[in-house]
N, C-alpha and C. Protein backbone atom coordinates (compact mmCIF):
# COMPACT_ATOMS: atom_id res chain seq x y z
N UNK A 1 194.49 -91.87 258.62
CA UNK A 1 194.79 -91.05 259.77
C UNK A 1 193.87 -91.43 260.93
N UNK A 2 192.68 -91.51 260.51
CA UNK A 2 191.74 -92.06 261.75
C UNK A 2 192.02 -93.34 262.48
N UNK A 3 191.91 -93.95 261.25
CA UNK A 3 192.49 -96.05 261.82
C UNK A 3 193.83 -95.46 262.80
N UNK A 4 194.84 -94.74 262.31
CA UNK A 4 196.01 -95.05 263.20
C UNK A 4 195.69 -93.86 264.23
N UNK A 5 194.78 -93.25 264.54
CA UNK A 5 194.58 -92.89 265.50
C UNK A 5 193.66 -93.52 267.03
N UNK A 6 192.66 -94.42 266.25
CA UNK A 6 191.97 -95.18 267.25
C UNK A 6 192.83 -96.48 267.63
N UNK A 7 193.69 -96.63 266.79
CA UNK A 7 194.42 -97.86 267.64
C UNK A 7 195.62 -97.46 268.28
N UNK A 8 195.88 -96.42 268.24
CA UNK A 8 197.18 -95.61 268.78
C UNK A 8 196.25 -95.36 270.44
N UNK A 9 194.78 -94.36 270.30
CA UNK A 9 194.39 -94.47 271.50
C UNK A 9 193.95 -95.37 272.16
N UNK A 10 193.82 -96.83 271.29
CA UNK A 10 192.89 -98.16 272.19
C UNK A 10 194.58 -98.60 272.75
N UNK A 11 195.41 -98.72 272.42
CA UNK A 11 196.51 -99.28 272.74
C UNK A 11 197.73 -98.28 273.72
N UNK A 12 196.72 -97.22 273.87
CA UNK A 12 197.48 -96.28 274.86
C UNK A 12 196.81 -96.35 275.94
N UNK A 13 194.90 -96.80 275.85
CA UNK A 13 194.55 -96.73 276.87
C UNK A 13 194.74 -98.25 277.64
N UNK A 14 195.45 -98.93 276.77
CA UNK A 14 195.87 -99.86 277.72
C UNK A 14 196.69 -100.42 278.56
N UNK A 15 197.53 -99.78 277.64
CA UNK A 15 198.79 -99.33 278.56
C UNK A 15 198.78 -98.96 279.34
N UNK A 16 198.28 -97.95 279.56
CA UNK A 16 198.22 -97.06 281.48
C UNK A 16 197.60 -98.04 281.65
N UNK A 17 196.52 -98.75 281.49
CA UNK A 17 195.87 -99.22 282.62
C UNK A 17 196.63 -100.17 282.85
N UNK A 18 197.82 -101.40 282.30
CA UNK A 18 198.58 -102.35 282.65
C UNK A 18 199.78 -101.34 283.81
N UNK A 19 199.91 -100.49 283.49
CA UNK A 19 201.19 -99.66 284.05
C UNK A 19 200.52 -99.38 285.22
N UNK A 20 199.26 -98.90 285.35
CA UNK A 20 198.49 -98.85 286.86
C UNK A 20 198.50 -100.00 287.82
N UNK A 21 198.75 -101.45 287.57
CA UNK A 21 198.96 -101.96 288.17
C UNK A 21 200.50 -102.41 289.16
N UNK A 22 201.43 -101.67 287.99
CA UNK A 22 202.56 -101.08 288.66
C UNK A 22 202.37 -100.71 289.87
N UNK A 23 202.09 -99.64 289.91
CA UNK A 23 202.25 -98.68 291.33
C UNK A 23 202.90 -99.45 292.77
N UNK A 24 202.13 -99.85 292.97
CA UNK A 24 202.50 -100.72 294.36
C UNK A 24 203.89 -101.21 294.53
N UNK A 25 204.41 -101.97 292.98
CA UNK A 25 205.58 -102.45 293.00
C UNK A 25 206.60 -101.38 292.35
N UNK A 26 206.71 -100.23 292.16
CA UNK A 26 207.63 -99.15 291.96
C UNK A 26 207.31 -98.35 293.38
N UNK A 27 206.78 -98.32 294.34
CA UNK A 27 206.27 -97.68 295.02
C UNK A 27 206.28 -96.10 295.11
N UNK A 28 205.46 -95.99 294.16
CA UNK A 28 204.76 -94.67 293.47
C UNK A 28 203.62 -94.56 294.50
N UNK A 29 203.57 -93.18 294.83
CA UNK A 29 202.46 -92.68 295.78
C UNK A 29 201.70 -91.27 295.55
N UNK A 30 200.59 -92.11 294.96
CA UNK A 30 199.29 -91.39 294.44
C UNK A 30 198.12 -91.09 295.32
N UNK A 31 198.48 -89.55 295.09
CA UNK A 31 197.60 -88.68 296.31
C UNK A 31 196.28 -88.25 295.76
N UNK A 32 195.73 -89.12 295.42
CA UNK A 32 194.46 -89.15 295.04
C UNK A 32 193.51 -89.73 295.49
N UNK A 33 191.91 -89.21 295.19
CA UNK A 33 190.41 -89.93 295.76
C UNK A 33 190.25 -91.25 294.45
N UNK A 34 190.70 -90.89 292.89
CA UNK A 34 189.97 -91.82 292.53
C UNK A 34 190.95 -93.02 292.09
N UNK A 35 189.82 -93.46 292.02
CA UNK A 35 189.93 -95.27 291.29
C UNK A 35 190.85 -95.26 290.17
N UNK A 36 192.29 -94.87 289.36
CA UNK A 36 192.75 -94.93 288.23
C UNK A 36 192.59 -96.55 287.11
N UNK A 37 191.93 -97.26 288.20
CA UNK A 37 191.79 -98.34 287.40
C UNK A 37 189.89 -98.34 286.37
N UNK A 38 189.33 -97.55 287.32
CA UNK A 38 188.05 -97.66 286.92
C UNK A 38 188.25 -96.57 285.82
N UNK A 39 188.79 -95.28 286.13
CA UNK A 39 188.97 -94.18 285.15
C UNK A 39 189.59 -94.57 283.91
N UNK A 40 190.48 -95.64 283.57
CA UNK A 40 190.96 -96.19 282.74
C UNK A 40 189.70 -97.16 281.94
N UNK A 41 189.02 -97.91 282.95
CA UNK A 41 188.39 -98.54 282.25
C UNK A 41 187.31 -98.12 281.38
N UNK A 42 186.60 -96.94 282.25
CA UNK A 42 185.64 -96.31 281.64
C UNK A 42 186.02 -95.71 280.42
N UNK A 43 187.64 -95.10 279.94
CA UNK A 43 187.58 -94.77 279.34
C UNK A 43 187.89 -95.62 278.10
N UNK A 44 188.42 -96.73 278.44
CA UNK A 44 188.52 -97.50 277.17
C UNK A 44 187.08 -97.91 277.10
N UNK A 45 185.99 -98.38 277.62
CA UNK A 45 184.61 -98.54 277.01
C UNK A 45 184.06 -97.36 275.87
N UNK A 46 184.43 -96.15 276.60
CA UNK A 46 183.89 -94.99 275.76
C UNK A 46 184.68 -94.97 274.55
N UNK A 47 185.82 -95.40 274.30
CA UNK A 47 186.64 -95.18 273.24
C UNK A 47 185.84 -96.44 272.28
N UNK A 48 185.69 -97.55 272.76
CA UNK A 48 185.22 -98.60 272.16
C UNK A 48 183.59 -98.68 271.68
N UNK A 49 183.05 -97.92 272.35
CA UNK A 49 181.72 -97.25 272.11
C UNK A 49 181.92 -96.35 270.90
N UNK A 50 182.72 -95.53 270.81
CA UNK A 50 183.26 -94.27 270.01
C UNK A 50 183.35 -94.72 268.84
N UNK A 51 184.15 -95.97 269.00
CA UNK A 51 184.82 -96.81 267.10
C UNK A 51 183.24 -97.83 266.97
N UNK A 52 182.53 -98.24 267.62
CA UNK A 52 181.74 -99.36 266.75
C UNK A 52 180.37 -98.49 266.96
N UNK A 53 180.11 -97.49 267.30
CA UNK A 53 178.76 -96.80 267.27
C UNK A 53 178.45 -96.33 265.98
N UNK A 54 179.13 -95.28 265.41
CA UNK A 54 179.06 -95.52 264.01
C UNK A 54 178.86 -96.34 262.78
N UNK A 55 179.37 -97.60 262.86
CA UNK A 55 179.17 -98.31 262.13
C UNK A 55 177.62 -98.96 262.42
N UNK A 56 177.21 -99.27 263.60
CA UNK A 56 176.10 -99.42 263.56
C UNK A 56 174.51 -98.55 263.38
N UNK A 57 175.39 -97.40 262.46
CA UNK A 57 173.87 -96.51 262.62
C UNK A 57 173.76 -96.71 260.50
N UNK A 58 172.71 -96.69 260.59
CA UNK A 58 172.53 -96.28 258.50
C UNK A 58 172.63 -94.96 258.60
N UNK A 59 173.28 -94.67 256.93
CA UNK A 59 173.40 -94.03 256.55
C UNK A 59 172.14 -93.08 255.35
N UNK A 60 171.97 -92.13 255.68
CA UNK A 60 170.92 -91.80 254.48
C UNK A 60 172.11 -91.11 252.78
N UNK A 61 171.63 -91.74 252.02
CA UNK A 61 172.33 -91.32 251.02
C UNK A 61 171.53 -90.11 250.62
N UNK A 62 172.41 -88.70 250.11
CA UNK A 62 171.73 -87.80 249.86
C UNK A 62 172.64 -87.27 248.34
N UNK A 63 173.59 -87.45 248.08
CA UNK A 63 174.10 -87.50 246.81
C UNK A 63 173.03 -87.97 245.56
N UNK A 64 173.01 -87.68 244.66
CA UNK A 64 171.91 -88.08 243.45
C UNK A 64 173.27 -87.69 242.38
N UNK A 65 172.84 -88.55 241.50
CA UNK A 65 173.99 -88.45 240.22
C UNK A 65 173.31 -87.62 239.02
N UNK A 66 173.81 -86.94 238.76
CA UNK A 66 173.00 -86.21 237.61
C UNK A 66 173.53 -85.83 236.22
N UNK A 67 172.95 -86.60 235.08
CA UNK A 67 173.47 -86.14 233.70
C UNK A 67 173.81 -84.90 233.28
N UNK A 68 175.16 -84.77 232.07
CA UNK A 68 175.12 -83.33 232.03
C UNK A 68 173.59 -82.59 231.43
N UNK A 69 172.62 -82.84 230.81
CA UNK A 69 172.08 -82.50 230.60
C UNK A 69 170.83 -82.30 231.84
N UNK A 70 171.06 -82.10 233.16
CA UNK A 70 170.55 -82.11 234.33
C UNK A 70 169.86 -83.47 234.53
N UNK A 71 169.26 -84.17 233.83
CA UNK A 71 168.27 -85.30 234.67
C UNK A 71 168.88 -86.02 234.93
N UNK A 72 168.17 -86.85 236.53
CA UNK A 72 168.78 -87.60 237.43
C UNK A 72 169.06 -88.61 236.52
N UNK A 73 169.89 -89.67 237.48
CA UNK A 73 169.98 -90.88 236.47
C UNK A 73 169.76 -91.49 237.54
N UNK A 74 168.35 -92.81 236.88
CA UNK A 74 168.30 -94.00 238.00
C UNK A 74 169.64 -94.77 238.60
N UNK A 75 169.73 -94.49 239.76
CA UNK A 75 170.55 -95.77 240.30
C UNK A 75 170.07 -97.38 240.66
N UNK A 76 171.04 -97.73 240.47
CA UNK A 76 170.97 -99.52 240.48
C UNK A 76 171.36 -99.70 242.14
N UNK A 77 170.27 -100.44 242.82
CA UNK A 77 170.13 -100.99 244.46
C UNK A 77 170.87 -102.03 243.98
N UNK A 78 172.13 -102.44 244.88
CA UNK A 78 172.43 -104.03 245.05
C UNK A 78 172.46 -104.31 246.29
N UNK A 79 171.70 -105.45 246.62
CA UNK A 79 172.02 -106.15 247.95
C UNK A 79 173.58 -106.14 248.92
């Protein structure tokens, strides 16, 4: 659900922004102060910030495995 949601929004936010270059040639008239090209862009950075920020942080493992008889059980580190 997540995967097809970040590529549903990386590929929506690119769309408008290809369709923003429309305007001129549909002659669509946008009564606006801002930049829709910069607002687009910024927001696909933040989206792209959004999907690879995570992956670059560690994780602390806080799960411990524990026998039925309560004691922990060593875990095995692999590279």
């Amino acid at each position: 659900m997540w995967t097809a949601t970040v590529i549903i929004g990386t590929v929506a936010a690119g769309a408008a922004l290809g369709q923003i270059q429309l305007y001129p040639e549909l002659d669509c008239e946008v009564k606006s102060s801002l930049d829709y090209n910069w607002v687009q862009v910024i927001s696909i950075g933040l989206l792209i910030i959004s999907i690879s920020l995570p992956h670059g942080m560690s994780k602390k493992r806080t799960n411990q495995v524990v026998s039925k008889e309560g004691r922990k059980i060593k875990r095995l580190r692999f590279l």
